[in-house]
N, C-alpha and C. Protein backbone atom coordinates (compact mmCIF):
# COMPACT_ATOMS: atom_id res chain seq x y z
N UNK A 1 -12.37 7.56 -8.78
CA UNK A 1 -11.39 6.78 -9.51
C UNK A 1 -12.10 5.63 -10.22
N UNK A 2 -12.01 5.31 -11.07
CA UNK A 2 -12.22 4.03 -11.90
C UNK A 2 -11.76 2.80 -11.60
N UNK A 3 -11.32 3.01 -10.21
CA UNK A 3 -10.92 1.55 -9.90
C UNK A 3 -11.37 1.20 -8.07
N UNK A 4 -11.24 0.52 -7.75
CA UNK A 4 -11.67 0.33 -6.05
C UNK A 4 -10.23 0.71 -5.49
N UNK A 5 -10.41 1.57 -4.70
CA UNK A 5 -9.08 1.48 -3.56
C UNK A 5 -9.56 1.72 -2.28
N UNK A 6 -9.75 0.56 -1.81
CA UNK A 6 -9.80 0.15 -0.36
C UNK A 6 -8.55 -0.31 0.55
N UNK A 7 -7.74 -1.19 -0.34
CA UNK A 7 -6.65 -1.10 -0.02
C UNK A 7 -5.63 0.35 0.83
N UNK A 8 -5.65 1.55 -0.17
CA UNK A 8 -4.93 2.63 -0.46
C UNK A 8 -6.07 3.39 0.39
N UNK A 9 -7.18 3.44 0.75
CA UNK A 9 -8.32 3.86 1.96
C UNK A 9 -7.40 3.91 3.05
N UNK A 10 -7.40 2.28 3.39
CA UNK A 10 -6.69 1.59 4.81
C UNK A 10 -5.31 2.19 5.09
N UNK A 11 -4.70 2.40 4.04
CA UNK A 11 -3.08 2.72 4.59
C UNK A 11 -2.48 3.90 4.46
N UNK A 12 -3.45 4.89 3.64
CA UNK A 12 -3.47 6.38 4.53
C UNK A 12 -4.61 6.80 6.05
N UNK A 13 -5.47 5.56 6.07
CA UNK A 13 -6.14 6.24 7.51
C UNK A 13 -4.90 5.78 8.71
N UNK A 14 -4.71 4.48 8.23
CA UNK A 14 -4.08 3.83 9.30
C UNK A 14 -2.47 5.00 9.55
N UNK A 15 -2.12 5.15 8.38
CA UNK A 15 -0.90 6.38 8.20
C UNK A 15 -1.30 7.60 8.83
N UNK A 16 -2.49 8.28 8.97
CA UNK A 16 -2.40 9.66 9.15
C UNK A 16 -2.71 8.97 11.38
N UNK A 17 -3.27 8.12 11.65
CA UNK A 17 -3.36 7.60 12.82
C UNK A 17 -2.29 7.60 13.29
N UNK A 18 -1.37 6.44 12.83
CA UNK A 18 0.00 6.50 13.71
C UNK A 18 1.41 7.84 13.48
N UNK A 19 0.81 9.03 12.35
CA UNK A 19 2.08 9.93 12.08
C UNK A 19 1.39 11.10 13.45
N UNK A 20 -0.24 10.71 14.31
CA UNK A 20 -0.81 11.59 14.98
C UNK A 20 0.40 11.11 16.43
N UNK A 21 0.52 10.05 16.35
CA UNK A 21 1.11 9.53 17.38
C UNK A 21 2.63 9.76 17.37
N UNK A 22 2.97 10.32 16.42
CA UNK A 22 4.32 10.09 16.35
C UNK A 22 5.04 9.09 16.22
N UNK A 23 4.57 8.09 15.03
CA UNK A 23 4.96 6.70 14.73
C UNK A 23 5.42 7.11 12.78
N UNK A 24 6.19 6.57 12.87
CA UNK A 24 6.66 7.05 11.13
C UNK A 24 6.11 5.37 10.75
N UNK A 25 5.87 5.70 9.44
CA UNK A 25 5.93 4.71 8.51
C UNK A 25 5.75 4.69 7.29
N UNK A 26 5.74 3.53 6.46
CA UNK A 26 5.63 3.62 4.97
C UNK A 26 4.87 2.79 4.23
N UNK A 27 4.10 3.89 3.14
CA UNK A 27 3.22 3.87 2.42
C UNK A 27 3.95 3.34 1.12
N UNK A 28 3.82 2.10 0.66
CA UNK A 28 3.80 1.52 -0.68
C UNK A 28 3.11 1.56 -1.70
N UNK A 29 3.20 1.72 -2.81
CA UNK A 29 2.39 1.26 -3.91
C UNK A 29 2.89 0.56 -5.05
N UNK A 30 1.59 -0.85 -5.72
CA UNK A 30 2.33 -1.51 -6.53
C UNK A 30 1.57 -1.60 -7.66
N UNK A 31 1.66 -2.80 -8.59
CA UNK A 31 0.79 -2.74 -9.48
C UNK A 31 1.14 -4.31 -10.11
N UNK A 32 0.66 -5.01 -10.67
CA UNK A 32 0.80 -6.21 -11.05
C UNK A 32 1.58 -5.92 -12.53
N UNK A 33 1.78 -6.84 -12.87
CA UNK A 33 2.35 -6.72 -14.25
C UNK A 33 1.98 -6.56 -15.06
N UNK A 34 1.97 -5.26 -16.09
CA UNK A 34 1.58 -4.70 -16.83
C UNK A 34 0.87 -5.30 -18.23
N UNK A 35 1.75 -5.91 -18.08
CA UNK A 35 1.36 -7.83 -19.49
C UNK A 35 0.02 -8.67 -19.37
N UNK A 36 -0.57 -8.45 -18.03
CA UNK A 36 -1.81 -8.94 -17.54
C UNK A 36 -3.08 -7.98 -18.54
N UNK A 37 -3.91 -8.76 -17.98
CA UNK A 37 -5.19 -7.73 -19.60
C UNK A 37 -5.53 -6.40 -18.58
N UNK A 38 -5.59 -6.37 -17.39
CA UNK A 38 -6.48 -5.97 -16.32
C UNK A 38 -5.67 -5.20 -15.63
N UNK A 39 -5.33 -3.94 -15.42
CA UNK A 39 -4.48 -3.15 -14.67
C UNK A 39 -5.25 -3.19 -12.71
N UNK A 40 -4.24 -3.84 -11.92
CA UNK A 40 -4.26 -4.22 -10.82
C UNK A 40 -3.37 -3.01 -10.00
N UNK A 41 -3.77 -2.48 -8.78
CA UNK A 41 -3.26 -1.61 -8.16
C UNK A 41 -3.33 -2.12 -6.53
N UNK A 42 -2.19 -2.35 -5.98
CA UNK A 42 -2.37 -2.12 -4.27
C UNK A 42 -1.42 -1.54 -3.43
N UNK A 43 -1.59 -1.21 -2.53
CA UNK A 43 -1.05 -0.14 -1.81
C UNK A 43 -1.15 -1.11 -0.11
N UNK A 44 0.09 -0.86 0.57
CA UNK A 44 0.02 -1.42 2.11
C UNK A 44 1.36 -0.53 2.80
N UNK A 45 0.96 -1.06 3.88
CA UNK A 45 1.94 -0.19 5.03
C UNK A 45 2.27 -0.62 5.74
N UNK A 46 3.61 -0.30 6.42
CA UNK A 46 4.59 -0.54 7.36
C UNK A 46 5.06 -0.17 8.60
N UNK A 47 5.65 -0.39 9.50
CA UNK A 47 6.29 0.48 10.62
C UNK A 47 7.27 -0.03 10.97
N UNK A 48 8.37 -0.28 10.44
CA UNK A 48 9.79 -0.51 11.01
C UNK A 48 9.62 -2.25 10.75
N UNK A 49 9.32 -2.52 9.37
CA UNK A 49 9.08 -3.87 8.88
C UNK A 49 8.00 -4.84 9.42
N UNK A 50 6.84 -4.24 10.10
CA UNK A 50 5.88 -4.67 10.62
C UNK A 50 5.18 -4.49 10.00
N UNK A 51 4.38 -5.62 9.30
CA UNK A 51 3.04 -5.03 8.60
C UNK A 51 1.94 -4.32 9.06
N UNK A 52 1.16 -3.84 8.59
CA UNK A 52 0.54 -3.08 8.93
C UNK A 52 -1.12 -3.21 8.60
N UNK A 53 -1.12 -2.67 6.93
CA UNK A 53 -2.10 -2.96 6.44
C UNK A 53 -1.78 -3.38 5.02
N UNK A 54 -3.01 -4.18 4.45
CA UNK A 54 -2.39 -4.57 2.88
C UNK A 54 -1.37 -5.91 2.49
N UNK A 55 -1.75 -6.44 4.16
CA UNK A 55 -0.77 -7.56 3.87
C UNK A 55 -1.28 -9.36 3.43
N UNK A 56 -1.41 -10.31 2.93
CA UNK A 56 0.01 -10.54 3.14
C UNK A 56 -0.18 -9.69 0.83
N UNK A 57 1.10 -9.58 0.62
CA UNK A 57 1.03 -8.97 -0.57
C UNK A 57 1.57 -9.93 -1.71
N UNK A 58 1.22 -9.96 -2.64
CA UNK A 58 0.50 -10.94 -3.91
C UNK A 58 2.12 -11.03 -4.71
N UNK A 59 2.98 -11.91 -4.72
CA UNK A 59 4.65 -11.75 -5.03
C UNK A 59 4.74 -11.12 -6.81
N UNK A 60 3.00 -11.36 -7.14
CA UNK A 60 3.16 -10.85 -9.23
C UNK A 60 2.94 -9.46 -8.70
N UNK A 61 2.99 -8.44 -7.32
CA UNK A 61 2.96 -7.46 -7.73
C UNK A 61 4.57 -6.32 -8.15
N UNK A 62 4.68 -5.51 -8.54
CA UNK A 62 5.89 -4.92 -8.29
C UNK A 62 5.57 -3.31 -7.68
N UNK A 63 6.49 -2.98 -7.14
CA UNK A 63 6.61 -1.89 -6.00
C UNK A 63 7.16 -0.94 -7.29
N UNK A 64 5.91 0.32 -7.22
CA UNK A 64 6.58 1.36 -8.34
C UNK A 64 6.99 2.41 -7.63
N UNK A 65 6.76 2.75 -6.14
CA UNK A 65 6.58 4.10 -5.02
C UNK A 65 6.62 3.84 -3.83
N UNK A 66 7.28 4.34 -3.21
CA UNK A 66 6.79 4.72 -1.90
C UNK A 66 7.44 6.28 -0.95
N UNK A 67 6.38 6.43 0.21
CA UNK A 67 6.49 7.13 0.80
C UNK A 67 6.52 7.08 1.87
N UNK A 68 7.66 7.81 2.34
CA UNK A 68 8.36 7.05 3.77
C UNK A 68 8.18 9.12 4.69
């Protein structure tokens, strides 16, 4: 990819870990505002409103996805 995702690394390992356990949760993805020069991407995760990974998260981003 042309961009770093370390973020989006962390919150499918940490995701495929706790779905081994039988723990559900959700995978976000965002992106900063498009109006910026620099296209920004991050991704974090959840478990029943517990953060997880990816936190704390940056309020200029907006939530385009997720997978629950």
């Amino acid at each position: 990819m042309p961009f770093r995702t370390l973020c989006l690394q962390q919150a499918i390992a940490a995701r495929t870990m706790l779905a081994r356990r039988g723990i559900n949760s959700v995978l976000h993805l965002g992106v900063r505002d498009p109006t910026d020069t620099a296209l920004e991407t991050h991704a974090w995760l959840d478990v029943g409103g517990l953060n997880v990974t990816g936190y704390p998260i940056d309020p200029a981003l907006i939530e385009v996805g997720h997978f629950v």
